[in-house]
N, C-alpha and C. Protein backbone atom coordinates (compact mmCIF):
# COMPACT_ATOMS: atom_id res chain seq x y z
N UNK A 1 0.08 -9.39 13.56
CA UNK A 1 -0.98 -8.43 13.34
C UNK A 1 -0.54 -7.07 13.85
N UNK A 2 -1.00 -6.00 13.35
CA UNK A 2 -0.63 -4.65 13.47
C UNK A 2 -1.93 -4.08 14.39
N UNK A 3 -1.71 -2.67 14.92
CA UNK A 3 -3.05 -1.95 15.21
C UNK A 3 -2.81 -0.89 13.94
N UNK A 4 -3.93 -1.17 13.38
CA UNK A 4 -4.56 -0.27 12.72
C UNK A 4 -5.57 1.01 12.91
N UNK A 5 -4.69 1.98 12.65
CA UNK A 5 -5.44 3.56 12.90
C UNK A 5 -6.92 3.83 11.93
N UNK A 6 -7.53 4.10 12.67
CA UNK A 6 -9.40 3.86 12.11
C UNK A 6 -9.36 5.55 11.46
N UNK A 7 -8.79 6.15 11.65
CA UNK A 7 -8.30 7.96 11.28
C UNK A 7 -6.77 8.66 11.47
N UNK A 8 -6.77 9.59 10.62
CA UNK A 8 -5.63 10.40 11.24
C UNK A 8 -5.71 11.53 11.71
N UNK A 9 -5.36 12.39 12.39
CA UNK A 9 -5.60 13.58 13.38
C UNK A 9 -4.67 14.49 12.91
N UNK A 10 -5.12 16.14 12.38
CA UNK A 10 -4.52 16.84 11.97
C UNK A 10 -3.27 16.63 11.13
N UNK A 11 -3.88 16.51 9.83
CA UNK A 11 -2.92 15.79 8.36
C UNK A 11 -3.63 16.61 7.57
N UNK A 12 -2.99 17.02 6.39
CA UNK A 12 -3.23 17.88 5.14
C UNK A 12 -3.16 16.46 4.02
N UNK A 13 -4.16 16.58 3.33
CA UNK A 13 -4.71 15.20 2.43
C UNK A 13 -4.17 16.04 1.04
N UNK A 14 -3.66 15.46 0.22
CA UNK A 14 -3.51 16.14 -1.22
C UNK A 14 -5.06 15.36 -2.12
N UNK A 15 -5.91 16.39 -3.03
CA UNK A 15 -6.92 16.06 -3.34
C UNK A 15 -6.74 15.50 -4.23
N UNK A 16 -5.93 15.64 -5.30
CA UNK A 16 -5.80 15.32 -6.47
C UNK A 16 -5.35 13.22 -6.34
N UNK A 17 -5.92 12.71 -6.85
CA UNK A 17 -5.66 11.24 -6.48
C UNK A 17 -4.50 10.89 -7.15
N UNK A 18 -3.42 9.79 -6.53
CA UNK A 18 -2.92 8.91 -7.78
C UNK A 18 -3.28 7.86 -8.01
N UNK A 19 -3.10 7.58 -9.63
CA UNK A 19 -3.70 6.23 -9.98
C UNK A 19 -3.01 5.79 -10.83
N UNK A 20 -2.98 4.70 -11.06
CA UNK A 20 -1.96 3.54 -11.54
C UNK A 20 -2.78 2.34 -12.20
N UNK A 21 -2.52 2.15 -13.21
CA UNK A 21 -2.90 0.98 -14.59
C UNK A 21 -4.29 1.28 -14.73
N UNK A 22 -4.68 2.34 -14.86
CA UNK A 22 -5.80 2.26 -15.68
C UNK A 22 -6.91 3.21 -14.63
N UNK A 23 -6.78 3.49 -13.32
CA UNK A 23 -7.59 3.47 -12.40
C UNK A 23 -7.92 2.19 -11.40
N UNK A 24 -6.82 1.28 -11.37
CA UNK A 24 -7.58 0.01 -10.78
C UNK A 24 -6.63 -0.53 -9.53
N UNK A 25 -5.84 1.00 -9.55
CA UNK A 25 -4.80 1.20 -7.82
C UNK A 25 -5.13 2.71 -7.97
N UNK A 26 -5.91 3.23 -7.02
CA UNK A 26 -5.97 4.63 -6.31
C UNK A 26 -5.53 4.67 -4.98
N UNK A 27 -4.87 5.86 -5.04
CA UNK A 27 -4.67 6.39 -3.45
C UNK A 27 -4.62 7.84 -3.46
N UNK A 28 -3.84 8.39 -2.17
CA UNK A 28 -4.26 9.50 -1.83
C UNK A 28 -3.34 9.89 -0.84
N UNK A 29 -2.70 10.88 -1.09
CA UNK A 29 -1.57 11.32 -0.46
C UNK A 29 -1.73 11.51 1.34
N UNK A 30 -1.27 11.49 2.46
CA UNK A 30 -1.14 12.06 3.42
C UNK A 30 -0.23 12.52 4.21
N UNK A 31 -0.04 14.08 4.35
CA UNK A 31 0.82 14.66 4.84
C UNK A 31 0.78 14.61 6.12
N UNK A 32 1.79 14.66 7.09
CA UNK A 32 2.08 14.76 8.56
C UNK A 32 2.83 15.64 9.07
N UNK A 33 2.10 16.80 10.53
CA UNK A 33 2.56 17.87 10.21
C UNK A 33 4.44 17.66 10.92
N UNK A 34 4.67 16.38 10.88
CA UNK A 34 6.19 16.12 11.48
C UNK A 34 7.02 16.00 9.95
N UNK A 35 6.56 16.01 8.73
CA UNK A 35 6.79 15.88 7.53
C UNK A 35 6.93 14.37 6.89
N UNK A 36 6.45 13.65 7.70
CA UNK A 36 5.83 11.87 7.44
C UNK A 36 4.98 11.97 6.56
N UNK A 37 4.53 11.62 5.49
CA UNK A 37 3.99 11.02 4.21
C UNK A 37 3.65 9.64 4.33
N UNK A 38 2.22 9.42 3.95
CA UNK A 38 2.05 8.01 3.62
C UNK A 38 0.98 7.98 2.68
N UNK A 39 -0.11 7.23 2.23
CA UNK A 39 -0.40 7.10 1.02
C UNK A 39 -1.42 6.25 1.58
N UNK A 40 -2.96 6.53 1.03
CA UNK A 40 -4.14 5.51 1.82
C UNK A 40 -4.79 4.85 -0.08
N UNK A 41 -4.94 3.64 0.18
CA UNK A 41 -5.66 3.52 -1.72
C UNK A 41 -6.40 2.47 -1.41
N UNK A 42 -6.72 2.15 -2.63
CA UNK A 42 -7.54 0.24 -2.71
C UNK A 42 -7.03 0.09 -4.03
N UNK A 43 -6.84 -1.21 -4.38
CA UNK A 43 -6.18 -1.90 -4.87
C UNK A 43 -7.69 -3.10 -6.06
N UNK A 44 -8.01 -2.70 -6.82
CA UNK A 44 -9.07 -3.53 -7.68
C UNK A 44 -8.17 -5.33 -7.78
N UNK A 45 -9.25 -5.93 -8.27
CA UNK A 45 -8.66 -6.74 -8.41
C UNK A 45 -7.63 -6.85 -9.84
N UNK A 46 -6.39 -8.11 -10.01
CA UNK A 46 -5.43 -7.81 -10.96
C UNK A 46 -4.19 -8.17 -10.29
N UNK A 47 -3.46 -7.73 -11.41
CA UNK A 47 -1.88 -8.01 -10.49
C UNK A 47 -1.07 -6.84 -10.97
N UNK A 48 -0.51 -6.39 -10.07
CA UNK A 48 0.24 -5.15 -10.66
C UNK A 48 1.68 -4.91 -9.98
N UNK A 49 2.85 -4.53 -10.83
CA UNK A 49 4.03 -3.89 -9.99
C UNK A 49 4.32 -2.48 -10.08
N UNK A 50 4.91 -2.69 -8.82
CA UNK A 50 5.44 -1.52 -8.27
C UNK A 50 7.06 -1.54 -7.53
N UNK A 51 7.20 0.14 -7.98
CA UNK A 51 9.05 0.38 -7.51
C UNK A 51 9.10 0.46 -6.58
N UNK A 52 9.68 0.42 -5.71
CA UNK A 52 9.97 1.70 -4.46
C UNK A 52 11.33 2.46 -4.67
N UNK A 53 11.59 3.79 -4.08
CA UNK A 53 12.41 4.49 -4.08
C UNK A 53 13.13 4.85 -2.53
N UNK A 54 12.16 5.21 -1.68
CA UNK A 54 11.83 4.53 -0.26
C UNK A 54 11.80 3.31 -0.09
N UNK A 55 12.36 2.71 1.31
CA UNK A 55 11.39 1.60 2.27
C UNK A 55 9.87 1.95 2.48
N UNK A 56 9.24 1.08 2.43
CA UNK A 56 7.83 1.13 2.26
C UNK A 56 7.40 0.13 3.07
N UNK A 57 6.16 0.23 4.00
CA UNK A 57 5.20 -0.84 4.93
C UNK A 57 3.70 -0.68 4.05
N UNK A 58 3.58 -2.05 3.63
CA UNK A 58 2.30 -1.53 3.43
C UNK A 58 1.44 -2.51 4.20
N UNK A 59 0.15 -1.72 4.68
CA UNK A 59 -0.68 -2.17 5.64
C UNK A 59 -2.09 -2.67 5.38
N UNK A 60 -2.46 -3.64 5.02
CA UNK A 60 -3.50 -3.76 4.70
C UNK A 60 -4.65 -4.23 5.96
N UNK A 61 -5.65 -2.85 5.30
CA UNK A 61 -6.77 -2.16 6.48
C UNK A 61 -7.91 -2.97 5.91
N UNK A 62 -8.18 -3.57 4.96
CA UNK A 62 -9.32 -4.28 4.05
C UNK A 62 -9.21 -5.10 3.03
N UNK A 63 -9.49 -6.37 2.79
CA UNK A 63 -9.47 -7.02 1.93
C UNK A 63 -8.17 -8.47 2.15
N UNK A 64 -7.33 -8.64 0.83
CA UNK A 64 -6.61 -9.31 1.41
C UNK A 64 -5.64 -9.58 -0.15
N UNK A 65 -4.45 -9.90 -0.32
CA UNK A 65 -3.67 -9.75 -1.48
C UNK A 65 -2.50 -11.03 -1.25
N UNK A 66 -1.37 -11.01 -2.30
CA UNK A 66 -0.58 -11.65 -2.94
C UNK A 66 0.69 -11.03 -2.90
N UNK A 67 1.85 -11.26 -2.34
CA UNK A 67 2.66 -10.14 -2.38
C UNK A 67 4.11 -11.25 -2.84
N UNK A 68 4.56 -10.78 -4.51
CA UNK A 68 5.98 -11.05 -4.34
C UNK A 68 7.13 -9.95 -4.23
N UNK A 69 7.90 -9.91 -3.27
CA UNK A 69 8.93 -8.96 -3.26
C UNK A 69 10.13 -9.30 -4.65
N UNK A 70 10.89 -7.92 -5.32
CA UNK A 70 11.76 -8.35 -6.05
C UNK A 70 12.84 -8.94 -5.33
N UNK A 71 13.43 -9.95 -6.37
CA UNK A 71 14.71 -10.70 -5.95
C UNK A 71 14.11 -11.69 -5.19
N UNK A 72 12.90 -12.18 -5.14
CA UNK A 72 11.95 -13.47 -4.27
C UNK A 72 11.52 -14.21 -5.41
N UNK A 73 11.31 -15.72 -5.04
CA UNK A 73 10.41 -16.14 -5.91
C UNK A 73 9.39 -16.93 -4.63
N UNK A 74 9.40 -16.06 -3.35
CA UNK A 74 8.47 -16.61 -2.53
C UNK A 74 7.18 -15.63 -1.93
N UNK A 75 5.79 -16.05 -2.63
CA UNK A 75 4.72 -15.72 -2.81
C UNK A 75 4.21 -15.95 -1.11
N UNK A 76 3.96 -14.38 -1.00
CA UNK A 76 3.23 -14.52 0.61
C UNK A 76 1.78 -13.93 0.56
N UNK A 77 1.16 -14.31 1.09
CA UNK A 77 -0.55 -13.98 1.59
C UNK A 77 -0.84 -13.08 2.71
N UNK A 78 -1.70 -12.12 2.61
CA UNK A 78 -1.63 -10.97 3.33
C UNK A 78 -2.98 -10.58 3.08
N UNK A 79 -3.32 -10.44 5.07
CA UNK A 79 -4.91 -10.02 5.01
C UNK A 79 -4.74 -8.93 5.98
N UNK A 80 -6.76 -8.66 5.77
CA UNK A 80 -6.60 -7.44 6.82
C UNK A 80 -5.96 -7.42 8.34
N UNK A 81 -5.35 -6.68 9.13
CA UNK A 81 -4.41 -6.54 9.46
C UNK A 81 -3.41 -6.73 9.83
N UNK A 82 -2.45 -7.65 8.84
CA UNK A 82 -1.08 -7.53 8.72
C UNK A 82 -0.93 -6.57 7.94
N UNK A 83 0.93 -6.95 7.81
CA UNK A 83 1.77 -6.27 6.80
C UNK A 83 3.02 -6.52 5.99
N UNK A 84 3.27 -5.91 5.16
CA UNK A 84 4.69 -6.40 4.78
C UNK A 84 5.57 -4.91 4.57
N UNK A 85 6.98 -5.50 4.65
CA UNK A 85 8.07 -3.95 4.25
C UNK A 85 8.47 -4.28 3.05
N UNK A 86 9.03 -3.44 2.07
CA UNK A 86 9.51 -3.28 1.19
C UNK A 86 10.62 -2.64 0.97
N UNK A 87 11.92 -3.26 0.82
CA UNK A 87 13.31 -2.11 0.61
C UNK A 87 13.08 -1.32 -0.81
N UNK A 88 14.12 -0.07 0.07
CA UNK A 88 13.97 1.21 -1.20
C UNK A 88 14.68 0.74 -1.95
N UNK A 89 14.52 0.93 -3.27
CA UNK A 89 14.89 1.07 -5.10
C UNK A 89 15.25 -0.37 -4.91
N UNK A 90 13.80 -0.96 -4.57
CA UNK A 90 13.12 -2.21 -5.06
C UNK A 90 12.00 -2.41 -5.53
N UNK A 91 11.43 -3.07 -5.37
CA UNK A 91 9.78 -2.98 -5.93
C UNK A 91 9.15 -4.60 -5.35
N UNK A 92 7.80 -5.09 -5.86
CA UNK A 92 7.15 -6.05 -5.17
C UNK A 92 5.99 -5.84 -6.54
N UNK A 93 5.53 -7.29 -6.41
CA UNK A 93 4.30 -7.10 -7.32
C UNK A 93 3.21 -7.73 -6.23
N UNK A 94 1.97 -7.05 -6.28
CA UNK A 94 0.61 -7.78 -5.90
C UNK A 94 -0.24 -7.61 -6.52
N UNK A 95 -1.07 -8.99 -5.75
CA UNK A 95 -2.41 -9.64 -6.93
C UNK A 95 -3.24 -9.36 -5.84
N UNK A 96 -4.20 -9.14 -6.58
CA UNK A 96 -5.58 -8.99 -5.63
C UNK A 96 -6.64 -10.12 -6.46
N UNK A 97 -7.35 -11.44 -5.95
CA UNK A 97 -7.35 -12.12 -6.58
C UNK A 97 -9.18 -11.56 -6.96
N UNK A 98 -9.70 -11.58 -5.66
CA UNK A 98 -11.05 -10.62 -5.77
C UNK A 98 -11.35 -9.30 -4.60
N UNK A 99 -12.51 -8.68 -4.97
CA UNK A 99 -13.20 -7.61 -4.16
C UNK A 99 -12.30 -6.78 -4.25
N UNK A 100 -11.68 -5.89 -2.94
CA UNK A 100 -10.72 -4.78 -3.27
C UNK A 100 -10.36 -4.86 -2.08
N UNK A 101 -8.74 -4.60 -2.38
CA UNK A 101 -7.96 -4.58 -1.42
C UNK A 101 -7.59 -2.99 -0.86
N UNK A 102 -7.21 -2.57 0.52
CA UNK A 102 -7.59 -1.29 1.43
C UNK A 102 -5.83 -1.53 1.51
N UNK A 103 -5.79 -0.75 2.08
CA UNK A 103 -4.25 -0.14 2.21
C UNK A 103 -3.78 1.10 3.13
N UNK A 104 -2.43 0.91 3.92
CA UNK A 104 -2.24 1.90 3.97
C UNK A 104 -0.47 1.91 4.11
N UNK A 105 0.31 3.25 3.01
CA UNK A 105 1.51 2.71 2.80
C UNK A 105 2.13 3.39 3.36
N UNK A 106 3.24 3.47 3.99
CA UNK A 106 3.84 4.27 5.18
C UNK A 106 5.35 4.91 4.05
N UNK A 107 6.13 5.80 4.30
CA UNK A 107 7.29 5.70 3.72
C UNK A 107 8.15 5.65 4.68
N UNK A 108 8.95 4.51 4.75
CA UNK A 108 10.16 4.80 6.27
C UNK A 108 11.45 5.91 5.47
C-alpha cells in the first residue's frame, strides 16, 4: 500500500483535459514547480491500452482495475491504494470491470 496525497500544494493544473477512447479515460495535467509532471483522471468502465514513453506509476486513489503489462501474459488486480510501474516505450492495458476507476500517474 502507498500513502496517498488527498491534494497538491502549489502546482499549475493545465485546464484543457485529456481524453482517450471516446471520453471514457480523462485526466488532467499537473505541473510541479521542480518541473515533475503527473496526470490525475478516472478511468470509466472498459478495457483500454496504453503506451508509455516514460516510466510511469500509476496510483490508484479510487475504485479498483485489471492491469496487463506488455510482454506479460500475467493479469494483476489493483485497488485503492496500491500501485503498479510501468517501463518507458512500453505500454499496459487496463480493465475497469465496474464504477470508475481514480488515478494518479506519476512520470519517473
Amino acid at each position: 500500500m502507498s500513502s496517498l496525497p488527498a491534494q497538491f500544494a502549489n502546482v499549475t493544473v493545465v485546464t484543457k483535459a485529456n481524453l482517450y477512447f471516446d471520453g471514457k479515460v480523462v485526466s488532467h495535467t499537473v505541473l510541479f514547480a521542480d518541473g515533475a509532471k503527473k496526470t490525475l483522471g478516472l478511468i470509466y468502465p472498459g478495457s483500454y491500452h496504453f503506451g508509455t514513453g516514460a516510466p510511469e506509476r500509476m496510483e490508484i486513489i479510487a475504485g479498483a482495475c485489471r492491469v496487463t503489462l506488455d510482454g506479460s501474459t500475467a493479469v494483476k488486480d489493483y485497488a485503492t491504494g496500491q500501485h503498479f510501474d510501468v517501463p518507458g516505450k512500453s505500454g499496459f492495458t487496463i480493465e475497469v470491470a465496474s464504477g470508475i476507476c481514480e488515478y494518479i500517474c506519476s512520470f519517473l
